[in-house]
Protein backbone atom coordinates (compact mmCIF):
# COMPACT_ATOMS: atom_id res chain seq x y z
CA UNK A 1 -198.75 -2.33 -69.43
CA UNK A 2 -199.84 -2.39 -73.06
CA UNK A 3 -198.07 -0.71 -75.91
CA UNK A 4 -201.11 2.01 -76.41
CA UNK A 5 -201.20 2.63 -72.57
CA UNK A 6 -197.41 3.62 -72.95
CA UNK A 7 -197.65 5.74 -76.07
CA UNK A 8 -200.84 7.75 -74.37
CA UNK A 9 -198.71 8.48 -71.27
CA UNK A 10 -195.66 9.69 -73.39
CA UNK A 11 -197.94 12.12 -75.62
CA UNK A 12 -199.73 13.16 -72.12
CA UNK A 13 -196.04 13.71 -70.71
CA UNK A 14 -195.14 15.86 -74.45
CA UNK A 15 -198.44 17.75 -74.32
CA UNK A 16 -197.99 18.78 -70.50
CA UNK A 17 -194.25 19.92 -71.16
CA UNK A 18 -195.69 22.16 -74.24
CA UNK A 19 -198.50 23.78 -72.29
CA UNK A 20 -195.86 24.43 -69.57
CA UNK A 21 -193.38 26.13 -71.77
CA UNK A 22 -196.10 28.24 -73.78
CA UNK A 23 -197.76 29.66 -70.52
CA UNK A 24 -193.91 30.30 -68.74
CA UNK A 25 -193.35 32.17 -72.56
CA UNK A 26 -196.53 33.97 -72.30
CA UNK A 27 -195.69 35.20 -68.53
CA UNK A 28 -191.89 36.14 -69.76
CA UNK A 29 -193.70 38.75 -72.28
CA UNK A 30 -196.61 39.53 -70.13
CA UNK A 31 -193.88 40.93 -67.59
CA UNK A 32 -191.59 42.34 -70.00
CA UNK A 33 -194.14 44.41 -71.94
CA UNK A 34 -194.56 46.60 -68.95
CA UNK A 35 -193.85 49.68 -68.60
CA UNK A 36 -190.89 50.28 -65.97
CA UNK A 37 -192.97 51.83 -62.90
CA UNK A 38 -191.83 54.79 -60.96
CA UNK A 39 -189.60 56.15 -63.69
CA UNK A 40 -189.50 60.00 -65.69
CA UNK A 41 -188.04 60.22 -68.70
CA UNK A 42 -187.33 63.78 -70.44
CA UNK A 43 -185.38 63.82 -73.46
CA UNK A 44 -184.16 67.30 -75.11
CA UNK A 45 -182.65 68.17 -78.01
CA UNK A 46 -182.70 71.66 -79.94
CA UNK A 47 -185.66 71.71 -82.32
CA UNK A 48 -183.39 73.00 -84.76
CA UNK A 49 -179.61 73.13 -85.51
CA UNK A 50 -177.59 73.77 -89.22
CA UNK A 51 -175.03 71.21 -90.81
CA UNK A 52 -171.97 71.32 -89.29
CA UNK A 53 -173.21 72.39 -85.44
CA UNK A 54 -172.38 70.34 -82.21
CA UNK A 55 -175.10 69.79 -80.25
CA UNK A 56 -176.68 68.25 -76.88
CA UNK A 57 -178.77 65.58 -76.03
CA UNK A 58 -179.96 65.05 -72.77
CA UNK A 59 -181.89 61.85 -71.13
CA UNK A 60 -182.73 62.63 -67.86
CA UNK A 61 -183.88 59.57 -65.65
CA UNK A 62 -185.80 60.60 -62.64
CA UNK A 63 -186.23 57.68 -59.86
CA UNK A 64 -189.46 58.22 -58.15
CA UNK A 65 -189.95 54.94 -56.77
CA UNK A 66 -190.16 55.21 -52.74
CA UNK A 67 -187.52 53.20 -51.05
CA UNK A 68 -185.71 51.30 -54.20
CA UNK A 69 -182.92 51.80 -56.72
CA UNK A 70 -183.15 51.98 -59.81
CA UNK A 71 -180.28 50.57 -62.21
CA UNK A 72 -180.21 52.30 -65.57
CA UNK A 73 -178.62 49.30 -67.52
CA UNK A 74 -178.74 51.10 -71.27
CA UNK A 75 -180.00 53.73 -73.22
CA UNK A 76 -180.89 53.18 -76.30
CA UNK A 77 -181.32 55.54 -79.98
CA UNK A 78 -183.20 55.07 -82.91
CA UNK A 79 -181.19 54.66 -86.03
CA UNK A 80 -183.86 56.84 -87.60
CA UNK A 81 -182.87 59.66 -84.99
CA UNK A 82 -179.23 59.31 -85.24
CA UNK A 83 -179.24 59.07 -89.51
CA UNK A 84 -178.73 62.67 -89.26
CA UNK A 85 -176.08 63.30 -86.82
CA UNK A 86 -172.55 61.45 -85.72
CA UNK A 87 -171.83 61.09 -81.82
CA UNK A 88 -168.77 62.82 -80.74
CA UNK A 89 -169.10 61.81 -76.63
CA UNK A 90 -171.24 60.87 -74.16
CA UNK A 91 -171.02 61.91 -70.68
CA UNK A 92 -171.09 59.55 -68.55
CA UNK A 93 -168.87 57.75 -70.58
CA UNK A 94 -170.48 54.47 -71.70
CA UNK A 95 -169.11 50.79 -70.50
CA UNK A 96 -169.80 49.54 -73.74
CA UNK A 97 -171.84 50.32 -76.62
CA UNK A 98 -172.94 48.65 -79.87
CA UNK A 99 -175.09 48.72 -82.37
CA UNK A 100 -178.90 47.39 -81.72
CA UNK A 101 -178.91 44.48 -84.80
CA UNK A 102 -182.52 44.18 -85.50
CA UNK A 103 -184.05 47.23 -84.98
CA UNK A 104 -180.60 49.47 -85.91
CA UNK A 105 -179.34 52.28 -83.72
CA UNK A 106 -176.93 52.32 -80.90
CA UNK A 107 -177.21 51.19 -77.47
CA UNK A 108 -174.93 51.83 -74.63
CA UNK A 109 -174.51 50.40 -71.57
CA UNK A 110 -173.83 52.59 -68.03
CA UNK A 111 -175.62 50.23 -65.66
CA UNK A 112 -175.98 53.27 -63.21
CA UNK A 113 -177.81 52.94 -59.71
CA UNK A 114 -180.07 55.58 -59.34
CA UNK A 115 -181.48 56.16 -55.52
CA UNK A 116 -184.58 56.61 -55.05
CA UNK A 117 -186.12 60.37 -55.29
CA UNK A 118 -182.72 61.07 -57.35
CA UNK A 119 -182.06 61.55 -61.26
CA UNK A 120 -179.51 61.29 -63.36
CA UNK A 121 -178.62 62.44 -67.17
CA UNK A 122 -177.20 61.20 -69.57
CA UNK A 123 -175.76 63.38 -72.45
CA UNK A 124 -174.96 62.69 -75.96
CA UNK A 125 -172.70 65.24 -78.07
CA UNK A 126 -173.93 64.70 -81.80
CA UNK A 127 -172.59 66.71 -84.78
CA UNK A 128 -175.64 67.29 -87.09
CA UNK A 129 -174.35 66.03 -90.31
CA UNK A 130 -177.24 66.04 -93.44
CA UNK A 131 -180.00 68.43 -93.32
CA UNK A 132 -183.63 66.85 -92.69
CA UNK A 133 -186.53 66.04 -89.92
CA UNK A 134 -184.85 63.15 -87.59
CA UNK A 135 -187.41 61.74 -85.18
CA UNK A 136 -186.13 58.22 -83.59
CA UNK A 137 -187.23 56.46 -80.04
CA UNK A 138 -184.88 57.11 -77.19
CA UNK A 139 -185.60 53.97 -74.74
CA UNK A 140 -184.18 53.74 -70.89
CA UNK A 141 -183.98 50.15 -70.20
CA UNK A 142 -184.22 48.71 -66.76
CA UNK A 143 -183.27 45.06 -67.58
CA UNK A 144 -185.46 43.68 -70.44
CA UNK A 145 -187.85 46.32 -69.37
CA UNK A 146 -188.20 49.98 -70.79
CA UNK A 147 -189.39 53.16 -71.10
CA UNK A 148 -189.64 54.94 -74.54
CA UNK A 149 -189.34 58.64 -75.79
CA UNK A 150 -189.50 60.46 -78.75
CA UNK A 151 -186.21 62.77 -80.04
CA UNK A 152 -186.67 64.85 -82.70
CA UNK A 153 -184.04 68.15 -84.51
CA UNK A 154 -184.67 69.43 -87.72
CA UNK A 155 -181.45 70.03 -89.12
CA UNK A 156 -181.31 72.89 -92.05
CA UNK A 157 -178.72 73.73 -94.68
CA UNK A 158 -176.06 75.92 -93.97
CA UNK A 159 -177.07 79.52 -95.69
């Protein structure tokens, strides 16, 4: 076999393995931008609360898949929700939690089976501690996947 025979087959060889892993990259983000099916999501908060007041927030995962768990394996806060307010518990009581590095707020970790046709919720005591508008994404991850919701509490000076 000749040297140029050779050197085609190795760059065929090269070019095959990069075609291979773009498309397996593109399928990894093809599956993981989509939306978790057969999941609700309600988050509540009070629209408004003064400095100094303890307050709720409650994610409420509803499984309406037919036939399948679901495993809740984090929820996640915005850092530009939780700029206003400091977390004094959460109920269930987190395995872990940490903060989210690139895209700041907190994450924690429950990994709780939900059956199917049930719900679950997940509350967060905050302490509202600088008056403004705090809006932030609240997502439910199922894996790599997840579903996103808006919180938002306008928190006003103490008169």
């Amino acid at each position: 076999m000749t040297t140029q025979k050779t050197v085609l087959i190795i760059l065929a060889v090269v070019a095959a393995v990069i075609v291979t892993a773009v498309a397996a990259a593109v399928l990894f983000f093809v599956h993981v931008s989509q939306d978790v099916e057969g999941v609700g999501v309600d988050v509540k908060s009070p629209a408004t609360v003064t400095v100094g007041d303890t307050f709720d927030l409650v994610v409420t995962v509803r499984n309406t898949r037919t036939g399948k768990d679901l495993t809740v394996s984090d929820v996640d806060i915005g850092e530009s929700f939780l700029a206003g307010f400091t977390i004094s518990s959460v109920n269930p009581e987190p395995k872990s939690s940490m903060r989210v590095p690139i895209e700041g707020g907190q994450s924690f970790t429950f990994d709780a089976r939900i059956p199917a046709g049930g719900s679950r919720s997940f509350t967060f005591r905050l302490q509202a501690e600088g008056a403004g508008i705090y809006r932030g994404d609240v997502d439910v991850c199922e894996g790599l996947r997840f579903v996103t919701r808006m919180a938002q509490t306008v928190v006003e000076e103490k008169e």
